[in-house]
Protein backbone atom coordinates (compact mmCIF):
# COMPACT_ATOMS: atom_id res chain seq x y z
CA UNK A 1 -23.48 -13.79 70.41
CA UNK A 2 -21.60 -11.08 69.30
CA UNK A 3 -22.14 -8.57 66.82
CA UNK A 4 -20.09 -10.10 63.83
CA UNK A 5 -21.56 -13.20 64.34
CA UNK A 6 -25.24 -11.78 64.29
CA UNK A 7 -24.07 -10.07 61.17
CA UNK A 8 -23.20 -13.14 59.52
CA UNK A 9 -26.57 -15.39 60.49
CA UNK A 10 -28.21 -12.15 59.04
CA UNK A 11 -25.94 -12.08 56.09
CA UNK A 12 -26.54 -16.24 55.40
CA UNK A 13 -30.61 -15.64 55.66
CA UNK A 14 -31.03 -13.25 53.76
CA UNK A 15 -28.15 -14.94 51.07
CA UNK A 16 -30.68 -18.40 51.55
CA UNK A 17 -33.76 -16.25 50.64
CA UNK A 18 -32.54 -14.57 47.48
CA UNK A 19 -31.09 -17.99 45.92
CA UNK A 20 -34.60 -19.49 46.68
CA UNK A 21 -36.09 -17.04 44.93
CA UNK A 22 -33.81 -16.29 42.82
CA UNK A 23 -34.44 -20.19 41.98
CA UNK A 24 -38.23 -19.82 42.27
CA UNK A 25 -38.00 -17.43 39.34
CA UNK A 26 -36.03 -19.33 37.56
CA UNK A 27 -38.24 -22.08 37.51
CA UNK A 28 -41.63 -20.45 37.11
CA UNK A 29 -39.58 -18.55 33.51
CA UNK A 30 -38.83 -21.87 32.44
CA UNK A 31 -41.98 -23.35 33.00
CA UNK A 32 -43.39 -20.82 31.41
CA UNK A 33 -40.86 -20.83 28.15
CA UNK A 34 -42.00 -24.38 28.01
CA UNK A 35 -45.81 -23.85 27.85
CA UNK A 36 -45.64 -21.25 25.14
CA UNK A 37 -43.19 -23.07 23.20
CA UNK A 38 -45.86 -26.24 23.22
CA UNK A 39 -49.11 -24.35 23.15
CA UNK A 40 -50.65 -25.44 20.18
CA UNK A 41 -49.47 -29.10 20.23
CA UNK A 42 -51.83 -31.86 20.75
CA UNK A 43 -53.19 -32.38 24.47
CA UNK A 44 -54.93 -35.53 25.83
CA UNK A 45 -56.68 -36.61 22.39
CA UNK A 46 -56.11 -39.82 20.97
CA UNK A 47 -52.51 -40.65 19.10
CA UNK A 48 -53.53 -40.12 15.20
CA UNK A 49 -54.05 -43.16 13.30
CA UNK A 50 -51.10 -43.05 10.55
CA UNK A 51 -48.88 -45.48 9.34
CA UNK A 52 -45.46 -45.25 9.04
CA UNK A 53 -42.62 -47.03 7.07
CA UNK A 54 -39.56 -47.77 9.41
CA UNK A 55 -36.30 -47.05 7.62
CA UNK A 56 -36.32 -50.94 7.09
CA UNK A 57 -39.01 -50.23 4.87
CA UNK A 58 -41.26 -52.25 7.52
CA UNK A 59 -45.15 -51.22 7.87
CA UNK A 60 -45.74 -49.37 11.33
CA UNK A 61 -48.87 -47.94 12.64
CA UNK A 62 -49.14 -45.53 15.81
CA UNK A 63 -51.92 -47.02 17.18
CA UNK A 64 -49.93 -50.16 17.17
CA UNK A 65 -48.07 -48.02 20.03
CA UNK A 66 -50.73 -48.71 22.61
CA UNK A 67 -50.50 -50.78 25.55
CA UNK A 68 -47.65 -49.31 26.87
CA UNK A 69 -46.54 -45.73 27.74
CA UNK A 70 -44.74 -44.47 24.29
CA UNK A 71 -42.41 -41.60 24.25
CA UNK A 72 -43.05 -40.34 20.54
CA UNK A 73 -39.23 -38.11 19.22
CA UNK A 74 -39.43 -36.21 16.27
CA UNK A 75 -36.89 -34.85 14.61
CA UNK A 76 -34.40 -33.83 11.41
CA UNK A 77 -30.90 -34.92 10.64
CA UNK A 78 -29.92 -31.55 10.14
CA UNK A 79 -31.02 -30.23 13.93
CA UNK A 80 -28.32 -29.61 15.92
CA UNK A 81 -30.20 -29.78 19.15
CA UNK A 82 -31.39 -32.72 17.86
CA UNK A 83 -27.88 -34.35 17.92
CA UNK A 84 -27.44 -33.43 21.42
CA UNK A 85 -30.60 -35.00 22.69
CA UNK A 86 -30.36 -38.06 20.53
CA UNK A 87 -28.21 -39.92 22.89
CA UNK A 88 -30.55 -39.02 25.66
CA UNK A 89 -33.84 -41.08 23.90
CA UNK A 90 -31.21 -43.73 23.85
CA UNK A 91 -30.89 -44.00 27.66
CA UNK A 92 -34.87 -43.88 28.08
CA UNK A 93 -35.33 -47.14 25.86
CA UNK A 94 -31.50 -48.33 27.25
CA UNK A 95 -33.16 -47.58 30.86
CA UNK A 96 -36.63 -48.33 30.71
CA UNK A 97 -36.36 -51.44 28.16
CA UNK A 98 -39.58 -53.22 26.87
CA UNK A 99 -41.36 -51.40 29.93
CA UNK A 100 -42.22 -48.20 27.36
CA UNK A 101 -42.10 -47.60 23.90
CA UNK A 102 -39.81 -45.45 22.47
CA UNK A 103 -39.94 -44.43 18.75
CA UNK A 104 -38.58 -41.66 16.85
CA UNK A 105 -39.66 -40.16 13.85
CA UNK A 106 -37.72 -38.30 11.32
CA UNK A 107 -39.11 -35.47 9.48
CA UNK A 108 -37.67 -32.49 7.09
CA UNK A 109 -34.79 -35.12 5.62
CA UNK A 110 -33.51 -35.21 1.97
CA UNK A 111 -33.05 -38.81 1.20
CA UNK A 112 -33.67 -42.07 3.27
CA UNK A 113 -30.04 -42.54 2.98
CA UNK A 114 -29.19 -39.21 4.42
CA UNK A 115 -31.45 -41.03 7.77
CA UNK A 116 -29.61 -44.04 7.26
CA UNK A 117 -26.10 -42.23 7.65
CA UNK A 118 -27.30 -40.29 10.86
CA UNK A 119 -28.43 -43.66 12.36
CA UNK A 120 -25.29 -45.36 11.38
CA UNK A 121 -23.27 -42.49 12.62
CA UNK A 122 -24.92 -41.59 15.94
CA UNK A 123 -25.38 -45.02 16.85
CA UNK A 124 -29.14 -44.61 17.17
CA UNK A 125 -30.56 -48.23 18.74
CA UNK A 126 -34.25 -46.58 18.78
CA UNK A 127 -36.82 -47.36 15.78
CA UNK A 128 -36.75 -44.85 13.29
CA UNK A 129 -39.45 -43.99 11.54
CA UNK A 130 -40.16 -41.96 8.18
CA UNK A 131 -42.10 -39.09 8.08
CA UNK A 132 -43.18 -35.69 5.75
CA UNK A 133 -44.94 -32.94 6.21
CA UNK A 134 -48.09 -34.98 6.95
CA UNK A 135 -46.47 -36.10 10.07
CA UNK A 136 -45.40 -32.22 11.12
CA UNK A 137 -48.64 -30.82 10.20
CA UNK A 138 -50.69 -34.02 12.55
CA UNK A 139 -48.64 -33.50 15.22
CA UNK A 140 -48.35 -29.46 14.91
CA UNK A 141 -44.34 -29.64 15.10
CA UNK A 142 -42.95 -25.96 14.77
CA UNK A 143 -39.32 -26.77 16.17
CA UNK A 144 -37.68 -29.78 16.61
CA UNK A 145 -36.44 -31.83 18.38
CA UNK A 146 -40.59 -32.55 19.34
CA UNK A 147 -41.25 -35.00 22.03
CA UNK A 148 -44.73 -36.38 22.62
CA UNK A 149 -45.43 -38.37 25.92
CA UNK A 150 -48.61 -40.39 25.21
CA UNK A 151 -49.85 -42.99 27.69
CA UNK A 152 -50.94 -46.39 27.61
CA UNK A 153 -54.04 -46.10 25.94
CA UNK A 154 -52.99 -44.02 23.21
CA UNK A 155 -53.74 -40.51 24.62
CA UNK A 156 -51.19 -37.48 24.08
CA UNK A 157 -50.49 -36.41 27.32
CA UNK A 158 -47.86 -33.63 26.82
CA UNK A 159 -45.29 -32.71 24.70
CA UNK A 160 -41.65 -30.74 25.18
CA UNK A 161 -39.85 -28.66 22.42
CA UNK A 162 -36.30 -28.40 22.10
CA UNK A 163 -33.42 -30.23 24.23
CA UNK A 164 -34.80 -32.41 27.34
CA UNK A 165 -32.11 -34.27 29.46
CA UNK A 166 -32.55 -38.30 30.18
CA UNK A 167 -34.35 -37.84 33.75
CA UNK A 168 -37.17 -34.97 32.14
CA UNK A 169 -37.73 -36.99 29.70
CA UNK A 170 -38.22 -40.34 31.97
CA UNK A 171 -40.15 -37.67 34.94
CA UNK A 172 -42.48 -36.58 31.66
CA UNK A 173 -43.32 -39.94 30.80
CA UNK A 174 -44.37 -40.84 34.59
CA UNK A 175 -46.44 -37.52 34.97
């Protein structure tokens, strides 16, 4: 082997070993990003029992949410972030059918028509439900969009903050 060539197998090894780490730190920043952003949220305690008025005006209760794994989405119409990711709670329940739950619920909104427009709008084929401060203070939402993964007997068993693509949110519901 001659020199040049050495040079570049050296040159490729040590260009391998920075990207890993490089990738490595990467990772273990936003992994870290991600646990202080959710550190006071609710962790493996039981969904709280409130009801909930769809934007039907239909009757809904959280724990009616059991049985099933339930990815719980709050947000506001006014979040941008929350615009982005909308379409991405749609694939989980477009994806995963009647084999989870998936429910939203809005919070910080102005008028129930305001929601009404943004479902309209955004084509959102999820259930919608109403919420208030109540709802932001029982779940300890300090950003949205809020995700809560809770599994199928009603037990919170992580939460994200901010935008989540379709497979992290699917992987989160499965971990």
């Amino acid at each position: 082997m001659g020199m040049l060539s050495r040079f570049r197998t050296a040159y490729r090894e040590r260009r391998a070993v920075r990207w890993t780490v490089d990738l490595l730190v990467m990772l273990v920043v936003v992994v870290a990003i991600s646990a202080w952003q959710t550190r006071k949220h609710l962790r493996d305690v039981p969904l709280p029992a409130l009801q909930l008025r769809s934007v039907s005006g239909e009757s809904v209760s959280l724990q009616s949410l059991r049985g099933k794994k339930t990815l719980l989405y709050l947000w506001a119409p006014w979040c941008g972030v929350c615009k982005v990711e909308s379409p991405n709670v749609g694939h989980v329940r477009s994806l995963l059918g009647d084999r989870v739950n998936v429910v939203s619920v809005v919070a910080a909104y102005q008028s129930v028509d305001e929601v009404r427009r943004y479902v309209s709008d955004k084509g959102v084929e999820y259930p919608v439900l109403l919420g208030d401060d109540s709802i932001e203070r029982a779940f300890k939402v300090n950003a949205f969009p809020t995700v809560y993964f809770i599994d199928e007997q009603g037990r919170i068993k992580g939460s994200a903050t901010g935008y989540t693509t379709t497979i992290g949110l699917i992987a989160r519901l499965y971990l």
